[in-house]
Protein backbone atom coordinates (compact mmCIF):
# COMPACT_ATOMS: atom_id res chain seq x y z
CA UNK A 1 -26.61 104.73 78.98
CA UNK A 2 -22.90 105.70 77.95
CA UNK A 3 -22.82 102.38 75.89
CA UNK A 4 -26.47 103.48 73.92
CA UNK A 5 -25.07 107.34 73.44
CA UNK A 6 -21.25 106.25 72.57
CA UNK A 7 -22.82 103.43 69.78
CA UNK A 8 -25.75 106.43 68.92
CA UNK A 9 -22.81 108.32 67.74
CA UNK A 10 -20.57 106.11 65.96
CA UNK A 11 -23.94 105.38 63.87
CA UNK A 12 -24.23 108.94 63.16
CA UNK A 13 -20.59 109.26 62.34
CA UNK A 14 -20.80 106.17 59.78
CA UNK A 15 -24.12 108.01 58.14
CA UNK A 16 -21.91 111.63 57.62
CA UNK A 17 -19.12 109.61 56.48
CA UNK A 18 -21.24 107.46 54.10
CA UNK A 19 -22.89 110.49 52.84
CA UNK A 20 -19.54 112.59 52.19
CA UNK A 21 -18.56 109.37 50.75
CA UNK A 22 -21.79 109.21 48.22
CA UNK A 23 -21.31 113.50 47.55
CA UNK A 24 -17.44 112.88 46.15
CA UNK A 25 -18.37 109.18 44.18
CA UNK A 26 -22.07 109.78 42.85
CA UNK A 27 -21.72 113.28 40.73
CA UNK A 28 -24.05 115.03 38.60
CA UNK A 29 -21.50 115.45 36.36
CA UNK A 30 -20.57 112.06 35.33
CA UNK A 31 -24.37 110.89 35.97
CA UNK A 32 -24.71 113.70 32.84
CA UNK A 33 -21.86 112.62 31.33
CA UNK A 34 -22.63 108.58 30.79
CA UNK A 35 -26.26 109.38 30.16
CA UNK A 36 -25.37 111.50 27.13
CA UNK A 37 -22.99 108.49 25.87
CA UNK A 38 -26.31 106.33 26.43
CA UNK A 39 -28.84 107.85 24.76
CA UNK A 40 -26.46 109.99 21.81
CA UNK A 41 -28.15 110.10 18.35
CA UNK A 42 -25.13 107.84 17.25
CA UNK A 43 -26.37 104.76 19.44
CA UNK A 44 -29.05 104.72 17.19
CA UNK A 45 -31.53 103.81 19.36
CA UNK A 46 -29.57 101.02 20.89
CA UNK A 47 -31.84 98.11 19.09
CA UNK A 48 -31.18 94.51 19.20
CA UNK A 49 -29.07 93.28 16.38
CA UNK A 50 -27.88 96.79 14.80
CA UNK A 51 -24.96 98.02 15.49
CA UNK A 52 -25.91 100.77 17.65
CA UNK A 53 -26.47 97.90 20.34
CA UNK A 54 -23.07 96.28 20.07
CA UNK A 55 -21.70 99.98 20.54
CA UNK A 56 -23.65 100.48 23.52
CA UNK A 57 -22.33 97.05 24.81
CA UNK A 58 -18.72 98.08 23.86
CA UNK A 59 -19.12 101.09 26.37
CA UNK A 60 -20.87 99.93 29.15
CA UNK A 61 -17.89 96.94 28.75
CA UNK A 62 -15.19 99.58 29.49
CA UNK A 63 -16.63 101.35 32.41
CA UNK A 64 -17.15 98.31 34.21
CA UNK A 65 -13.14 97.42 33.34
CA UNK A 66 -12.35 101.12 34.37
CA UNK A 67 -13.94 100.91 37.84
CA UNK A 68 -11.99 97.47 37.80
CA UNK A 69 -15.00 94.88 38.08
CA UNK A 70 -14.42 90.97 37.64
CA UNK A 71 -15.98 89.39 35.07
CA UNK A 72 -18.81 86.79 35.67
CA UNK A 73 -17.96 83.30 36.40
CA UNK A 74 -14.18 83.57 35.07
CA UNK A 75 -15.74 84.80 31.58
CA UNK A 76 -12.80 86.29 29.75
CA UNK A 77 -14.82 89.56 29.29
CA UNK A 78 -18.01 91.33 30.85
CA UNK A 79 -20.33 89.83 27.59
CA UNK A 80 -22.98 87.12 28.65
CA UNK A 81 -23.92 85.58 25.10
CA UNK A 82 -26.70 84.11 24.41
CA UNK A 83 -28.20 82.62 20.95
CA UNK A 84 -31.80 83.97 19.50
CA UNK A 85 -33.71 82.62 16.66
CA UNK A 86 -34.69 84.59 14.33
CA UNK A 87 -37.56 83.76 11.17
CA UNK A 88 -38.50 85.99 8.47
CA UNK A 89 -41.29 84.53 6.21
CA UNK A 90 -40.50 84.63 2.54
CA UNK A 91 -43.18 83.35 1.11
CA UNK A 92 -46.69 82.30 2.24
CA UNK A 93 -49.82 80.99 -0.41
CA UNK A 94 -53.47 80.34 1.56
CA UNK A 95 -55.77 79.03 -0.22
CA UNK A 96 -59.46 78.60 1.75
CA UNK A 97 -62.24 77.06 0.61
CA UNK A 98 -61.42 77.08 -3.41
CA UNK A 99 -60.57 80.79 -2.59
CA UNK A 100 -57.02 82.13 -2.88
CA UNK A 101 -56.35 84.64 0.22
CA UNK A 102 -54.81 88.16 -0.50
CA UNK A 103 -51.20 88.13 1.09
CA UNK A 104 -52.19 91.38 2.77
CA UNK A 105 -54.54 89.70 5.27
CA UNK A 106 -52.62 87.35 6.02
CA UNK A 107 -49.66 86.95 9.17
CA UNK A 108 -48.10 83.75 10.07
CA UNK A 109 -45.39 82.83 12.60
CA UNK A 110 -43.17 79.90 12.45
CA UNK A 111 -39.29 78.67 13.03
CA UNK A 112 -39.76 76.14 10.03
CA UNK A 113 -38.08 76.70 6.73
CA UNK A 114 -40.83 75.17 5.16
CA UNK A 115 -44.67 75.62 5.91
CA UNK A 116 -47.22 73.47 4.98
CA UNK A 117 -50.84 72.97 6.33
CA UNK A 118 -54.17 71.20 5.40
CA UNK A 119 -57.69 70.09 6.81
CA UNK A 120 -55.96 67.06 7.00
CA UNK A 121 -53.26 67.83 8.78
CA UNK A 122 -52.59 68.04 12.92
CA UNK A 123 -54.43 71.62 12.38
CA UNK A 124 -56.50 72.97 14.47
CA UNK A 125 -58.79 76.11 13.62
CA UNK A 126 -60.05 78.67 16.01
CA UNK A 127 -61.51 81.96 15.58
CA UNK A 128 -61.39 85.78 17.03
CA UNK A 129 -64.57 86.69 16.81
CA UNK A 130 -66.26 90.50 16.28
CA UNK A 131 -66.58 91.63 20.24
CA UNK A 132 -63.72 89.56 21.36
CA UNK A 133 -60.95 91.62 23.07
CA UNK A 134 -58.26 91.22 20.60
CA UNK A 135 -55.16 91.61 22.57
CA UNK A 136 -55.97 88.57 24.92
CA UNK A 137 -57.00 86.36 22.43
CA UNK A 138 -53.82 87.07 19.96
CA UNK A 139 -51.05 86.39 22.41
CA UNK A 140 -53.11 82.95 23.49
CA UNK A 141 -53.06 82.12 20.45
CA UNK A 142 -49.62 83.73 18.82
CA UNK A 143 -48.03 81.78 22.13
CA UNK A 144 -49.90 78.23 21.50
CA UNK A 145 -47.70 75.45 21.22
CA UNK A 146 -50.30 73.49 18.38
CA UNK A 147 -50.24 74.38 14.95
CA UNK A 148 -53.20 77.08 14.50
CA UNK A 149 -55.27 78.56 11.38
CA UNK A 150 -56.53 81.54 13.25
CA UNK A 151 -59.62 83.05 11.27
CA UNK A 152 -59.89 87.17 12.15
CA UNK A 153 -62.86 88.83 12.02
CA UNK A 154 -62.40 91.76 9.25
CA UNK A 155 -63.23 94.21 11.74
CA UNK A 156 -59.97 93.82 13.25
CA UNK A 157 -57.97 94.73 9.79
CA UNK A 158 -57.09 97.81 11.16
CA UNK A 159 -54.34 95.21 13.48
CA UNK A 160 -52.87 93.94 10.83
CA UNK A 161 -49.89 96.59 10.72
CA UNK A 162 -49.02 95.79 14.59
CA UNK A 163 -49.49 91.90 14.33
CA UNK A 164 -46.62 92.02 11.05
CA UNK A 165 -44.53 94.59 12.79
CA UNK A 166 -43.93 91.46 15.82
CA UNK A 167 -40.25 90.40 15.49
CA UNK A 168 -40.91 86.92 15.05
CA UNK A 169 -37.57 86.03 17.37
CA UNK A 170 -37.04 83.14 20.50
CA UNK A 171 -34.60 81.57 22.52
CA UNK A 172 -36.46 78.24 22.23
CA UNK A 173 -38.42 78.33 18.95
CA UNK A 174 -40.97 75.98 19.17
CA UNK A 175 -41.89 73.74 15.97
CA UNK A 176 -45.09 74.75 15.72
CA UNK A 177 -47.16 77.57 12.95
CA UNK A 178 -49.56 79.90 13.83
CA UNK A 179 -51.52 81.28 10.77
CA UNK A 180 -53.37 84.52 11.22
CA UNK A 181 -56.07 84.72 8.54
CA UNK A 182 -58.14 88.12 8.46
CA UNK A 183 -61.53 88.47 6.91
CA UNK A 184 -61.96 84.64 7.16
CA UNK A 185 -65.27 83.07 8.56
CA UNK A 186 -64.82 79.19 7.82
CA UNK A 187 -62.26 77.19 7.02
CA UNK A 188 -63.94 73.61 5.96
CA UNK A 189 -60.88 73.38 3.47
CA UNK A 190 -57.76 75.06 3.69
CA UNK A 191 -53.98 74.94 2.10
CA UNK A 192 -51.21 76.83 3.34
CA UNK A 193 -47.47 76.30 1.99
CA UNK A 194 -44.67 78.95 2.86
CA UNK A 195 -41.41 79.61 3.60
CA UNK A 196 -39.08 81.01 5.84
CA UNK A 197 -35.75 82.22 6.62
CA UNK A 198 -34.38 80.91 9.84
CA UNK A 199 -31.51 82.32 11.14
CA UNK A 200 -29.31 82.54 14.77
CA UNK A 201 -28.29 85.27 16.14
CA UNK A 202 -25.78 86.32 18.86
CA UNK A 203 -27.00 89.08 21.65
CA UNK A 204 -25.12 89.48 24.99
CA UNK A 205 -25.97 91.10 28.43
CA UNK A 206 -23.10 93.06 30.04
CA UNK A 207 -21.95 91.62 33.51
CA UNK A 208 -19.71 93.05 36.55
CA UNK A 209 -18.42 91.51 39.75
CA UNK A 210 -18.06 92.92 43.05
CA UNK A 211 -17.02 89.95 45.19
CA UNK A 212 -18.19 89.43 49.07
CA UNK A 213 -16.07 89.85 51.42
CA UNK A 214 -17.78 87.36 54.33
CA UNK A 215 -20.67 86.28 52.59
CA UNK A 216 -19.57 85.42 48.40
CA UNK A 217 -21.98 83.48 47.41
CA UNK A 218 -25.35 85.29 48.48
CA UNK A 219 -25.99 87.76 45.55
CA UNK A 220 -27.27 91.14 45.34
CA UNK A 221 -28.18 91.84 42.00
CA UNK A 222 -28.29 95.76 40.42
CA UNK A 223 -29.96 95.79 36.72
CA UNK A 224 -31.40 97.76 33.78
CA UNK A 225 -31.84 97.21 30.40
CA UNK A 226 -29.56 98.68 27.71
CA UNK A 227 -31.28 98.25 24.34
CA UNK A 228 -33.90 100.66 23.25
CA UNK A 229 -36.69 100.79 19.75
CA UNK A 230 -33.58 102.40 17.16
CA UNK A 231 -34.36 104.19 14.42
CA UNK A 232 -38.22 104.17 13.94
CA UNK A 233 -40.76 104.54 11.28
CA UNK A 234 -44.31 106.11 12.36
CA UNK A 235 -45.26 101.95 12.19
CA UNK A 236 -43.20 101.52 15.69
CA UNK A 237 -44.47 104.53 17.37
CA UNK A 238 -46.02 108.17 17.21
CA UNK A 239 -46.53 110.12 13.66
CA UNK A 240 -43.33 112.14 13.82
CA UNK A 241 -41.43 114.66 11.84
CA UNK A 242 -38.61 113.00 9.36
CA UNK A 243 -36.08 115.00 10.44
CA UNK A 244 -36.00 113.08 13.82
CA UNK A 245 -36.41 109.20 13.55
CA UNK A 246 -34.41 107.92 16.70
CA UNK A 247 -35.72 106.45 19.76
CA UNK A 248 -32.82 107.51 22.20
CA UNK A 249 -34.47 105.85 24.90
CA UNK A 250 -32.65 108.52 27.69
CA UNK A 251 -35.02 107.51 30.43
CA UNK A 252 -35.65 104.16 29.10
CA UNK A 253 -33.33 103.03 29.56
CA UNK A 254 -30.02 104.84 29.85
CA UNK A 255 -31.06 106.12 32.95
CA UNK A 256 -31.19 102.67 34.48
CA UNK A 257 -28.15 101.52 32.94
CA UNK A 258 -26.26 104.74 34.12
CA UNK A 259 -27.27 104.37 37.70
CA UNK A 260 -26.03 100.94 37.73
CA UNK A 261 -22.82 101.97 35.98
CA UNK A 262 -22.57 104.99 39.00
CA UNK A 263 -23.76 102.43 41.54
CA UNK A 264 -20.69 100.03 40.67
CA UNK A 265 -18.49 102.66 40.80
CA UNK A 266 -19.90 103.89 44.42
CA UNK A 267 -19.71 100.37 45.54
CA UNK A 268 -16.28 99.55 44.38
CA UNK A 269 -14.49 102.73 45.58
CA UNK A 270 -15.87 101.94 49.16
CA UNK A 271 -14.56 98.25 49.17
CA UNK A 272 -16.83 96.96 51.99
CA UNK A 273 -19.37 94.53 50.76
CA UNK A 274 -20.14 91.53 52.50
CA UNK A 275 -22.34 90.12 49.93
CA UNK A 276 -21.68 89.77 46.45
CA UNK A 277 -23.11 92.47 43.90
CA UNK A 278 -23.86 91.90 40.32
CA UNK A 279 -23.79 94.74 38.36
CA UNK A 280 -25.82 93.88 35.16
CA UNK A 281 -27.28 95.97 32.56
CA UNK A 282 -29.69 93.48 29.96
CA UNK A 283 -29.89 93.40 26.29
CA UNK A 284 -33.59 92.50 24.66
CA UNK A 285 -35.96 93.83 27.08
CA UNK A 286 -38.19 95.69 24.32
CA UNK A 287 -38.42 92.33 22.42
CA UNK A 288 -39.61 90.06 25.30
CA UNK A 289 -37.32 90.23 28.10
CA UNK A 290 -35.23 87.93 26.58
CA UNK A 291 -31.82 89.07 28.51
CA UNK A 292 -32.93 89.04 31.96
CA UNK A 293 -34.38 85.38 31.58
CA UNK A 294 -31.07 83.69 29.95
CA UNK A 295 -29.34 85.91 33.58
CA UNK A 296 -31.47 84.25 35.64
CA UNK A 297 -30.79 80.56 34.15
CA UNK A 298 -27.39 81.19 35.27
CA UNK A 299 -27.75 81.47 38.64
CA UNK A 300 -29.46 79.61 41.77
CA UNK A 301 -32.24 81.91 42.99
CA UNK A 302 -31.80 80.72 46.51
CA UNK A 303 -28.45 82.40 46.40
CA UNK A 304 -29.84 85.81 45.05
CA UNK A 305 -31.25 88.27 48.22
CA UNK A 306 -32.48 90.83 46.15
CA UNK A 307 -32.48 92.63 42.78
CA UNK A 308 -32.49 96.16 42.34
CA UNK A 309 -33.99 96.67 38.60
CA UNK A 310 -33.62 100.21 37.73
CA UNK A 311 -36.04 101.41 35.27
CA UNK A 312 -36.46 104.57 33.72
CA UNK A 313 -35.29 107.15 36.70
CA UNK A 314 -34.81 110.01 34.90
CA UNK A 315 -38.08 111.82 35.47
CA UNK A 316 -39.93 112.96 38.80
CA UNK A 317 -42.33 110.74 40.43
CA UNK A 318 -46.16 111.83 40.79
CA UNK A 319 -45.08 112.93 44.14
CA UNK A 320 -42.16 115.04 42.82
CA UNK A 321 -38.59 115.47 43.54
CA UNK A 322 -36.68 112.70 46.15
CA UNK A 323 -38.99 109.88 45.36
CA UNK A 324 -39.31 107.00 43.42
CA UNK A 325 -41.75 103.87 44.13
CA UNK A 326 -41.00 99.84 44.08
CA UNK A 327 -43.16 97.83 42.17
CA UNK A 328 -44.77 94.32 44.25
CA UNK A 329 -43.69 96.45 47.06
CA UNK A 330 -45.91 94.47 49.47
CA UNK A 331 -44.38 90.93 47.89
CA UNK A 332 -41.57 91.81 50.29
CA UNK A 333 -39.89 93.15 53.28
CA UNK A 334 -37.01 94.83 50.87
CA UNK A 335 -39.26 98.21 50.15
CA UNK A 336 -40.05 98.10 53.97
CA UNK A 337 -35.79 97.93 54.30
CA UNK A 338 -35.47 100.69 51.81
CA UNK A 339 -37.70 102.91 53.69
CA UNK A 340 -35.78 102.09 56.95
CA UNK A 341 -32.59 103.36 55.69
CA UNK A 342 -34.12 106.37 54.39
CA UNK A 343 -35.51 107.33 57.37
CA UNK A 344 -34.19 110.83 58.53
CA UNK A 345 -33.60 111.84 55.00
CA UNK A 346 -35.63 114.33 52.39
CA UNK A 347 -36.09 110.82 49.90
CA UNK A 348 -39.16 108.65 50.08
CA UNK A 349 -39.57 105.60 48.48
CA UNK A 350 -43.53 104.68 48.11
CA UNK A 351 -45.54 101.41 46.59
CA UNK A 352 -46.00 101.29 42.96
CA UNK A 353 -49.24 103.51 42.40
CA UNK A 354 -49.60 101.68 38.72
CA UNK A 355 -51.39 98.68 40.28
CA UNK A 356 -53.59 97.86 37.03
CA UNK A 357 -50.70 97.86 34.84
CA UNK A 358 -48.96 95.04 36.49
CA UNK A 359 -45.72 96.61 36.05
CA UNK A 360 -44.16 93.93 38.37
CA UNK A 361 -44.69 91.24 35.74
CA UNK A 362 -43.54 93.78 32.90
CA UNK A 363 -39.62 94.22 33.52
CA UNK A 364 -36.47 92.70 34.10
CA UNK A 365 -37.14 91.67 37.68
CA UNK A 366 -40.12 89.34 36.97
CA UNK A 367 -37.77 86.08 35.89
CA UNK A 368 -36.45 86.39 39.18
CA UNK A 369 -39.39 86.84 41.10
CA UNK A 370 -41.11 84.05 39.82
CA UNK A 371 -38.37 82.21 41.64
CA UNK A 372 -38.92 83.55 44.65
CA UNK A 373 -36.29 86.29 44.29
CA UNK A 374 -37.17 89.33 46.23
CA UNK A 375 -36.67 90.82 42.90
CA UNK A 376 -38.50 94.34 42.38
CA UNK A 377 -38.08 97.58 39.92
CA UNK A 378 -37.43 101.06 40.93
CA UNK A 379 -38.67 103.97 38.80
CA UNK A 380 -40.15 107.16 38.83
CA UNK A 381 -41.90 106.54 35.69
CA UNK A 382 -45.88 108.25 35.32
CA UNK A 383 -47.12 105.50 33.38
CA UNK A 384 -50.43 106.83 33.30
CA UNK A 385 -49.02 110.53 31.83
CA UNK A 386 -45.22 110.05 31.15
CA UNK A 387 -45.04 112.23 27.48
CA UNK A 388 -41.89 110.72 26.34
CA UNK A 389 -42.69 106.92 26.45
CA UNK A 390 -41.58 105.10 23.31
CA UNK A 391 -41.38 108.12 21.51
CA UNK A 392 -39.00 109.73 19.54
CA UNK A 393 -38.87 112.69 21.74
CA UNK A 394 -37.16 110.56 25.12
CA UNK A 395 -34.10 112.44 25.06
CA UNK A 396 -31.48 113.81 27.70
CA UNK A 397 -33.07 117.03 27.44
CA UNK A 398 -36.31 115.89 28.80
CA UNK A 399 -34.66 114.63 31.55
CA UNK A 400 -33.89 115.99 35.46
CA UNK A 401 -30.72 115.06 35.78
CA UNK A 402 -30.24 116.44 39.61
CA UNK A 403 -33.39 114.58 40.66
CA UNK A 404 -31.91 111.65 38.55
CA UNK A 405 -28.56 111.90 40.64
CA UNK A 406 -30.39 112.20 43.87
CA UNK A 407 -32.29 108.79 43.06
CA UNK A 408 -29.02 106.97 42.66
CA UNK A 409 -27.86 108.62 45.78
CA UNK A 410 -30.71 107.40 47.84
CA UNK A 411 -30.87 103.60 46.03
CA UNK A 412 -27.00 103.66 47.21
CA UNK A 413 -27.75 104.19 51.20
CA UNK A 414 -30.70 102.45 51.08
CA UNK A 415 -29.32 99.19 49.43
CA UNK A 416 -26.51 99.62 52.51
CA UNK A 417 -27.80 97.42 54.93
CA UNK A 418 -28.60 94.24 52.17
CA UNK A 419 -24.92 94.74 50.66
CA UNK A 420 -23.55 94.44 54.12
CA UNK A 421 -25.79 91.63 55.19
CA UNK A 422 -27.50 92.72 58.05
CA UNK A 423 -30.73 92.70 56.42
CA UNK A 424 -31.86 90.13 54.17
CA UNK A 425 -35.45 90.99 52.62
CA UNK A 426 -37.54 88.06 52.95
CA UNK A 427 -38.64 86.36 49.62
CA UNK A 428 -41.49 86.45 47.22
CA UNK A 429 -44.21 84.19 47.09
CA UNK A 430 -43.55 82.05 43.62
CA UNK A 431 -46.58 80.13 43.72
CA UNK A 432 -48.98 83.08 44.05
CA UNK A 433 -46.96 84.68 40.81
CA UNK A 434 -47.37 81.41 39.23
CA UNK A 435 -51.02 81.80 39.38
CA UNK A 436 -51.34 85.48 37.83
């Protein structure tokens, strides 16, 4: 009995002194503080390949070499490059059935410099049909692999401005063309000749170290996206006043990469991880996730026990204050861990409440999960009512930056027991995702 009381206390003694710990590290005043550097008007908006982004990089770069982080796999700096292709068509002529097709209703995506399609050629021609869900049948065919002369039905013109506004932009480019064709019914005869300019482009994710102490090569990874939508035109979002034409993107998502920039800092100052933690904040996530899938090429999934992707924090949950909720929570033990830890506190983590909008395919953490990573997002995010979603108006102000503090607080103790390795979340089911 004195053994169970004497160890009840030394675990309440290590709770008070990892919570005055937290109170002096994780501040509401340098939570504030990097969030306003974040989401500032002079990021501008923090889109890929402007130089808002690179700025944003630059930043998140020093605080990780201010809290004194090690750079990722001996790189000589915290930037993981990677290499996108780019195309931008120049010019496109369609000519179908004798009849030459106005430019206007027309949308075609390819990597080659130089376009050209006939009847006669390894062509194949489908159609979207008046009554067919549009969305669906797009990205089928906008993803094929096969070269495609997609005829439209004209009732869908009104998608034309959303289908040209696609940044036409992969890590792989295929060698393939996909030719949208709106307000065309047959095709029996067709000619298509364009061109394109084809360029690469340099992007980079920004990557910290925290090495293990006992266990160094089983990873815990913490991550959220840094780039953002820049500076807008009513085309990319909401009808909005000129005066205001950046996306600051505070709660999405400065408010992830802040808590992970806090979290490293918490983390390093107390010096006792066990497992390794990766402190990585992802560049491309509006564009296709492109930054979090080149991460998770570099590492072997078995080694990886969890990954905490923070995303968009900075609001209250539908239940209020001192919650949040984990998408796939039931995928894994790790929410069931979270809530453990928690236990005795006023914070409350609950399963994502979004179930139709498949948010656990829809961020960062999905690369990893399909692996079998026990790889899951945390955010506070109302996607069924959040106000300030890809609008103009997602700035600091809208924020709750206690509540926001509190969050980080409460991912901090309840990640405690993974980082030290007495808990190891077991792992997702890949070949159930593989079949969604």
């Amino acid at each position: 009995m004195k053994k169970i009381v004497l160890s009840a206390v030394v675990l309440c003694s290590a709770c008070m002194l990892q919570a005055q710990n937290i109170n002096k590290i994780i501040k509401i005043k340098e939570v504030t503080k990097i969030e306003k550097v974040l989401s500032a008007d002079d990021m501008q908006g923090r889109r890929a390949f402007t130089p808002g982004i690179d700025k944003a990089s630059s930043y998140i770069e020093s605080q990780f070499k201010k809290i004194g982080l090690q750079t990722f796999n001996g790189a000589k700096d915290f930037k993981q490059e990677f290499f996108m292709t780019e195309s931008k068509n120049v010019s496109l002529n369609v000519l179908i059935d004798g009849k030459a097709i106005d430019k206007a209703d027309v949308v075609s995506f390819s990597y080659q410099p130089q376009m050209a399609m006939t009847e006669k050629s390894d062509v194949q021609v489908v159609k979207i049909n008046a009554g067919d869900k549009f969305g669906p049948k797009f990205y089928e065919y906008y993803q094929s692999e096969k070269n495609l002369l997609v005829l439209v039905d004209a009732s869908f013109k009104a998608r034309i401005p959303n289908v040209r506004h696609i940044t036409q932009m992969s890590a792989n480019p295929g060698g393939n063309t996909v030719v949208f064709v709106f307000g065309a019914t047959e095709a029996a005869q067709f000619s298509i000749e364009g061109t394109n300019t084809v360029t690469k482009k340099a992007l980079n994710n920004v990557v910290g170290v925290l090495k293990g102490k006992s266990k160094p090569n089983e990873y815990v990874v913490f991550s959220g996206h840094y780039d953002h939508l820049g500076v807008g035109s009513p085309a990319e979002g909401e009808q909005h006043d000129a005066t205001d034409s950046i996306y600051n993107g505070a709660n999405d998502d400065a408010a992830g990469t802040t808590a992970v920039i806090m979290l490293a800092k918490y983390f390093k100052k107390l010096n006792n991880n066990e497992r390794t933690i990766l402190f990585t904040t992802f560049v491309a996530e509006e564009i296709g996730g492109y930054g979090s899938q080149y991460f998770s090429k570099q590492l072997n999934p078995d080694q990886v026990m969890a990954m905490f992707n923070l995303e968009m924090i900075g609001t209250e949950s539908k239940w209020g204050k001192n919650s949040a909720y984990i998408t796939g929570f039931e995928k894994s033990s790790m929410g069931a861990i979270l809530q453990k830890n928690l236990e005795g506190s006023a914070f409350k983590f609950y399963p994502d409440p979004y179930l139709e909008q498949q948010l656990f395919y829809r961020s960062d953490n999905a690369t990893l999960a399909k692996l079998g990573v026990p790889a899951h997002t945390i955010s506070t995010s109302k996607m069924d009512s959040e106000p300030n979603y890809h609008k103009v108006s997602d700035e600091i102000e809208t924020l709750d930056m206690v509540n926001m503090t509190q969050i980080i607080k409460a991912i901090a103790i309840s990640s405690s027991s993974i980082i030290n390795g007495k808990d190891t979340p077991s792992r997702v089911d890949s070949s159930a995702l593989s079949r969604n």
